[in-house]
C-alpha atoms as a PDB file:
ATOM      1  CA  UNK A   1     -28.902  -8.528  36.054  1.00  0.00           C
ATOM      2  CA  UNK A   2     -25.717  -8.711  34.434  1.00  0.00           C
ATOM      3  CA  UNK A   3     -25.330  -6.332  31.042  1.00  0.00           C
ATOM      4  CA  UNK A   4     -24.535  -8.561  27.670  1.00  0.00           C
ATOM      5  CA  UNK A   5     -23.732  -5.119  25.604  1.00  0.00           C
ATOM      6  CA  UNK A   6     -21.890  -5.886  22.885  1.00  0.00           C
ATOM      7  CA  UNK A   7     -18.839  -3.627  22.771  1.00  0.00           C
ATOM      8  CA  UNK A   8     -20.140  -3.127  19.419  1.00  0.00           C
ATOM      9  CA  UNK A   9     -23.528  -2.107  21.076  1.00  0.00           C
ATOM     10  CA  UNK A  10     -21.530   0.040  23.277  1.00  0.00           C
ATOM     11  CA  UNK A  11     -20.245   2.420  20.963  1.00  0.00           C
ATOM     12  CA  UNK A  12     -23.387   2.597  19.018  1.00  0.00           C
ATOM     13  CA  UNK A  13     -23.359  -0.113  16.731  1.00  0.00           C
ATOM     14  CA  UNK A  14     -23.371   0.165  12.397  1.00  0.00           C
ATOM     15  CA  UNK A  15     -23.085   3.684  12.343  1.00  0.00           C
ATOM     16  CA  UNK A  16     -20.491   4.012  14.545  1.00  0.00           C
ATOM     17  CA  UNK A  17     -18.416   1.611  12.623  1.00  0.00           C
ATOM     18  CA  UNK A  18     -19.599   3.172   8.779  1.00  0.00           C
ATOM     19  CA  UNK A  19     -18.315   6.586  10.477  1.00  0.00           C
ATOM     20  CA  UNK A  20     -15.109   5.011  11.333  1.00  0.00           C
ATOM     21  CA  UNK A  21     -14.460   3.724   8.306  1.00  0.00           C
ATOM     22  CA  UNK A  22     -15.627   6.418   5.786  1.00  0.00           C
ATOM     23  CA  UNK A  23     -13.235   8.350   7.623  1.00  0.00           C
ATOM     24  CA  UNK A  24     -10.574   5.940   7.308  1.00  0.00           C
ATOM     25  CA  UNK A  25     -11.054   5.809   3.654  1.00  0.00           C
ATOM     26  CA  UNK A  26     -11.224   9.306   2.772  1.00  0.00           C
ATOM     27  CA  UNK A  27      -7.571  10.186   4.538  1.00  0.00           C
ATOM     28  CA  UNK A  28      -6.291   6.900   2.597  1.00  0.00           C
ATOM     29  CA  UNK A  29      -7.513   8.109  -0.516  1.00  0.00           C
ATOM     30  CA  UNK A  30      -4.880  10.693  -0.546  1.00  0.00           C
ATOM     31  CA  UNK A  31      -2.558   8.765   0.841  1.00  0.00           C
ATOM     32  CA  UNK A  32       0.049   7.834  -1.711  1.00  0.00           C
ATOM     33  CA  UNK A  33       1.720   4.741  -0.338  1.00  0.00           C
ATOM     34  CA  UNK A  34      -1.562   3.319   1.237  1.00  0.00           C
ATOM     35  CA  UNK A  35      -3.812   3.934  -1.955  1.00  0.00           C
ATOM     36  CA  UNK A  36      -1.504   1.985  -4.395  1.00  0.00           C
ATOM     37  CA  UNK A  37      -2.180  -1.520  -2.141  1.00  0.00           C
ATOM     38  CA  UNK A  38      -6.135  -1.134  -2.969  1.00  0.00           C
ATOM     39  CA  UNK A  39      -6.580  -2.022  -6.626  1.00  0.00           C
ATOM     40  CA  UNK A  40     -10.110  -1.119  -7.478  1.00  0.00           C
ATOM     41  CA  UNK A  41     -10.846   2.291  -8.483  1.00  0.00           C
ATOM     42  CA  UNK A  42     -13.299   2.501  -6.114  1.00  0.00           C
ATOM     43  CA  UNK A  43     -12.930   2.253  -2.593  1.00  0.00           C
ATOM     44  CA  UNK A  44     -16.192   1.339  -1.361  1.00  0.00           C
ATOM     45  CA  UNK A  45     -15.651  -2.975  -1.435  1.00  0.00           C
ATOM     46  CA  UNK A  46     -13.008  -2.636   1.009  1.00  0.00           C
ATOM     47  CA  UNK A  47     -14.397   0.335   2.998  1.00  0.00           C
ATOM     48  CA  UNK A  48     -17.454  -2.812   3.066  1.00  0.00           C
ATOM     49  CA  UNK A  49     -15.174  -5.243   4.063  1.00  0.00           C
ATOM     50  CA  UNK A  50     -13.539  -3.152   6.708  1.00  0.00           C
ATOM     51  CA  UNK A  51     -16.432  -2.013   8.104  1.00  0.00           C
ATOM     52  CA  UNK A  52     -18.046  -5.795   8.239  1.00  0.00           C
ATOM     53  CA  UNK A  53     -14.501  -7.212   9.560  1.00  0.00           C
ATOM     54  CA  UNK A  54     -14.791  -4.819  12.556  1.00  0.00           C
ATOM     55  CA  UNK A  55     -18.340  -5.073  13.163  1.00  0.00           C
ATOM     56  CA  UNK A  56     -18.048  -8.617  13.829  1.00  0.00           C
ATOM     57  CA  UNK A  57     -15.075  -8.529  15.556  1.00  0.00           C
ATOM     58  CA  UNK A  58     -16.868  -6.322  18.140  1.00  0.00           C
ATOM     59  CA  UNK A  59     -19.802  -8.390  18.346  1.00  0.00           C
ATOM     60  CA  UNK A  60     -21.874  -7.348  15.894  1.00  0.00           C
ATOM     61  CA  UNK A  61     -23.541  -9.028  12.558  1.00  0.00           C
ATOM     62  CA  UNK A  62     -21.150 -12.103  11.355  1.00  0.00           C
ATOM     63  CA  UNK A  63     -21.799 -10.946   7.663  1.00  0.00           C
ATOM     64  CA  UNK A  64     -18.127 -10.848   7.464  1.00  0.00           C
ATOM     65  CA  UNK A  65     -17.558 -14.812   8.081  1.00  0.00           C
ATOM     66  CA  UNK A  66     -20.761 -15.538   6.380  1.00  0.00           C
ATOM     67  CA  UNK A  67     -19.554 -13.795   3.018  1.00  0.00           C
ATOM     68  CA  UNK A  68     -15.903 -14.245   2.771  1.00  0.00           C
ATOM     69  CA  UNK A  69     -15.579 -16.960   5.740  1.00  0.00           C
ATOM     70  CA  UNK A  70     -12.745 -17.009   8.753  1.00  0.00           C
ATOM     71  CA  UNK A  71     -10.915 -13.682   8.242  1.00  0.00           C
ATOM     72  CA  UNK A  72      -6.852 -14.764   8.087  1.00  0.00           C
ATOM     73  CA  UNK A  73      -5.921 -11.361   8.349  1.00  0.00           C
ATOM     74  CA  UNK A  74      -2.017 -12.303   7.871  1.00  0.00           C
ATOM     75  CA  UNK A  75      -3.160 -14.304   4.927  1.00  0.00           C
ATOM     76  CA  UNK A  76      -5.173 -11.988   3.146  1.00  0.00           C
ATOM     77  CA  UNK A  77      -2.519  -9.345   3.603  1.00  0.00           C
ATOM     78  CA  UNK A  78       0.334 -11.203   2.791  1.00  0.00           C
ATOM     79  CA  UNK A  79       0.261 -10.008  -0.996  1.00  0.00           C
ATOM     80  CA  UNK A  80       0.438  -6.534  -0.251  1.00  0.00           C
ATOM     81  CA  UNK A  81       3.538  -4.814   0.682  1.00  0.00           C
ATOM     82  CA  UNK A  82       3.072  -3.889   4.379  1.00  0.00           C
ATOM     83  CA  UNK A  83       6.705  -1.894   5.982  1.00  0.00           C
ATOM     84  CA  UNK A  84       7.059  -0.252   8.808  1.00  0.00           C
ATOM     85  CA  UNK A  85       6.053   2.979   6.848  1.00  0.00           C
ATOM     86  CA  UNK A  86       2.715   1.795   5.675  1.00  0.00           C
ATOM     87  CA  UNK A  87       1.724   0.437   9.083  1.00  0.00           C
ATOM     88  CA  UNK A  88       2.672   3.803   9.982  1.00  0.00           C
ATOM     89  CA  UNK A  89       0.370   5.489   7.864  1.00  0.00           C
ATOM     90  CA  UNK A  90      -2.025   2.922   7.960  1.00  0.00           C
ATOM     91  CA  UNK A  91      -2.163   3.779  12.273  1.00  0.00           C
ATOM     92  CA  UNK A  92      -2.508   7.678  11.339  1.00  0.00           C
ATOM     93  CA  UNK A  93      -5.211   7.608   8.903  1.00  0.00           C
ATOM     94  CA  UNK A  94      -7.040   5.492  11.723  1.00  0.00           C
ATOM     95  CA  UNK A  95      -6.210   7.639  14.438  1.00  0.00           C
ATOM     96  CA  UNK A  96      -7.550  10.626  12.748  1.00  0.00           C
ATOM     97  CA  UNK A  97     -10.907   8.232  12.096  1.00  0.00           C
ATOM     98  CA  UNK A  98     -11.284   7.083  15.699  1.00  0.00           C
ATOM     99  CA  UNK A  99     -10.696  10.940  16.963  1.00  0.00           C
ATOM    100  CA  UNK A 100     -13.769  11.804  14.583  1.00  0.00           C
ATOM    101  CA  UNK A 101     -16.288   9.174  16.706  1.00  0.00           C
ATOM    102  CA  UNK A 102     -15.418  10.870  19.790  1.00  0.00           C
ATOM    103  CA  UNK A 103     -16.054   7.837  21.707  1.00  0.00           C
ATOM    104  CA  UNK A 104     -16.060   7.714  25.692  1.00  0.00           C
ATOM    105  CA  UNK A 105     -12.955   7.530  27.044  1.00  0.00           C
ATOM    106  CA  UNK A 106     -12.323   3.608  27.898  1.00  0.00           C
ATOM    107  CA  UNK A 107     -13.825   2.797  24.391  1.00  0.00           C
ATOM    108  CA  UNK A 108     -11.873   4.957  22.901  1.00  0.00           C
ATOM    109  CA  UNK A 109      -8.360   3.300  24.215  1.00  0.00           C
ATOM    110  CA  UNK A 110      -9.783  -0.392  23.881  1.00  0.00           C
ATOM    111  CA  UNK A 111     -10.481  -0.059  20.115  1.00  0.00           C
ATOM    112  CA  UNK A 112      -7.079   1.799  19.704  1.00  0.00           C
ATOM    113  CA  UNK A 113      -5.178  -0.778  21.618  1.00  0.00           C
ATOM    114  CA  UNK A 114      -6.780  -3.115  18.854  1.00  0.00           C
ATOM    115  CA  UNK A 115      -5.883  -1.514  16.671  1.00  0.00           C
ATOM    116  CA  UNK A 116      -2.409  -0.624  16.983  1.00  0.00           C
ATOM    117  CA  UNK A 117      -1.887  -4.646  17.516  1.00  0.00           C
ATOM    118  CA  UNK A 118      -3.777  -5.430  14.316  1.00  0.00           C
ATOM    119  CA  UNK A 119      -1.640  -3.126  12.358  1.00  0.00           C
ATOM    120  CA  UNK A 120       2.119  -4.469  14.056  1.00  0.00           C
ATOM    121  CA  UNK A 121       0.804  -8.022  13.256  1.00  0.00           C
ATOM    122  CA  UNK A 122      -0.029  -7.150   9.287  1.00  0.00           C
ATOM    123  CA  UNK A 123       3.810  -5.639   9.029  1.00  0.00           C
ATOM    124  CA  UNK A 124       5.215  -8.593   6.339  1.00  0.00           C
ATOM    125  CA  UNK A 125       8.708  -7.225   5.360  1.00  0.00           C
ATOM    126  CA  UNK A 126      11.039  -4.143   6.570  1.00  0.00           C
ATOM    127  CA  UNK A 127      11.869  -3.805   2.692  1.00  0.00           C
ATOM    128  CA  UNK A 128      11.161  -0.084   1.837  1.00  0.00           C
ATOM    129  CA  UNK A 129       8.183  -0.136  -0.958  1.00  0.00           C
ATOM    130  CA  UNK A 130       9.791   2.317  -3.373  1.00  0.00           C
ATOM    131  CA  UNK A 131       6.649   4.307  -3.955  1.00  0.00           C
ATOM    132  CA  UNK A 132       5.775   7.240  -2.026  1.00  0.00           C
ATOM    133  CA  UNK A 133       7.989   9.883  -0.730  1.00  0.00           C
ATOM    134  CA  UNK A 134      11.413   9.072  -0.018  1.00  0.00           C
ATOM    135  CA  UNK A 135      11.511   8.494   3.852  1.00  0.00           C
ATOM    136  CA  UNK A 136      13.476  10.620   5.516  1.00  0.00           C
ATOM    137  CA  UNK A 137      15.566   9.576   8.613  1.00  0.00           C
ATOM    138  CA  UNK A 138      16.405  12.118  11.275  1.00  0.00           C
ATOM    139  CA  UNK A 139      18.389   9.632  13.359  1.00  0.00           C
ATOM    140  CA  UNK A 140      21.881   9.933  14.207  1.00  0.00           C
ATOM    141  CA  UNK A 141      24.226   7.227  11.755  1.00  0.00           C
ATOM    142  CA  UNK A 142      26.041   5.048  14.201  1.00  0.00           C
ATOM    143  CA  UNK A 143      29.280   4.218  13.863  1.00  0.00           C
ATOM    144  CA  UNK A 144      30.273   0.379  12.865  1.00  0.00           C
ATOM    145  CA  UNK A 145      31.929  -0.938  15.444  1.00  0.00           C
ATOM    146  CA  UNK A 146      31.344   0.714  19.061  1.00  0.00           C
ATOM    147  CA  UNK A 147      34.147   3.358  19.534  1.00  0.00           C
ATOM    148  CA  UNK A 148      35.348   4.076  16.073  1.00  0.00           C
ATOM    149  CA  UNK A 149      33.976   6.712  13.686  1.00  0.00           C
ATOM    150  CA  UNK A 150      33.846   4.501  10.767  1.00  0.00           C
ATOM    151  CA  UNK A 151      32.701   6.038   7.461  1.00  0.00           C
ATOM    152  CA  UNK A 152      31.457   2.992   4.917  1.00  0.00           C
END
């Protein structure tokens, strides 16, 4: 008998996946490039929609299609300003969430591997945001032309 486990099933199903994103949610809360982008005071709709996006993704309940329809994650996220640096952030507030759900090992790298991918595709302009911190840039300046020390 073969096993038809969900992945969703896998890695223990709703909870799992209300864990993950409470703690999602709670780092971007505080997070003061990330926070701007969600325009309700209260985070809990798109902690809902989150959490429903992912379960189905995984193979759990389709509530997500059956309340909003076909997801067109690009789509949906194309109003928001999404740069390198919010990706960035968006990937670290994650990582800390999927650390918290200590999940086995191979679950643990297949739902990171998704996620990393998910958050490179929602990247929709290298334009800095101008809110935030000023990033900082520890890499070298290279010259203009290869061999010459230009200063512009």
């Amino acid at each position: 008998m073969t096993d038809t486990r969900s992945f969703y099933d896998e890695i223990g199903g709703h909870g799992t996946f209300v864990r993950l994103v409470d703690v999602f949610y709670r780092e971007v809360a505080g997070d003061d490039v990330l926070r701007p982008m969600y325009p309700e005071d209260d985070l809990g709709p798109a902690a809902d929609r989150l959490r429903m996006f992912l379960e189905q993704y995984w193979g759990g309940p389709t509530t997500y299609s059956e309340q909003r329809g076909h997801p067109r994650l690009r789509m949906r996220h194309r109003p928001f300003h999404v740069d390198p640096d919010a990706r960035d952030r968006w990937l670290r507030h994650m990582r800390t969430a999927v650390d918290e759900l200590e999940l086995a090992p191979l679950h643990e790298a297949t739902l990171w591997d998704y996620l990393e991918r998910a958050a490179h595709a929602m990247v929709n302009t290298f334009e800095p945001a101008g809110i935030g911190p000023a990033p900082t840039s520890h890499a070298p300046s290279l010259p203009l032309r290869p061999g010459r020390a230009d200063t512009a």
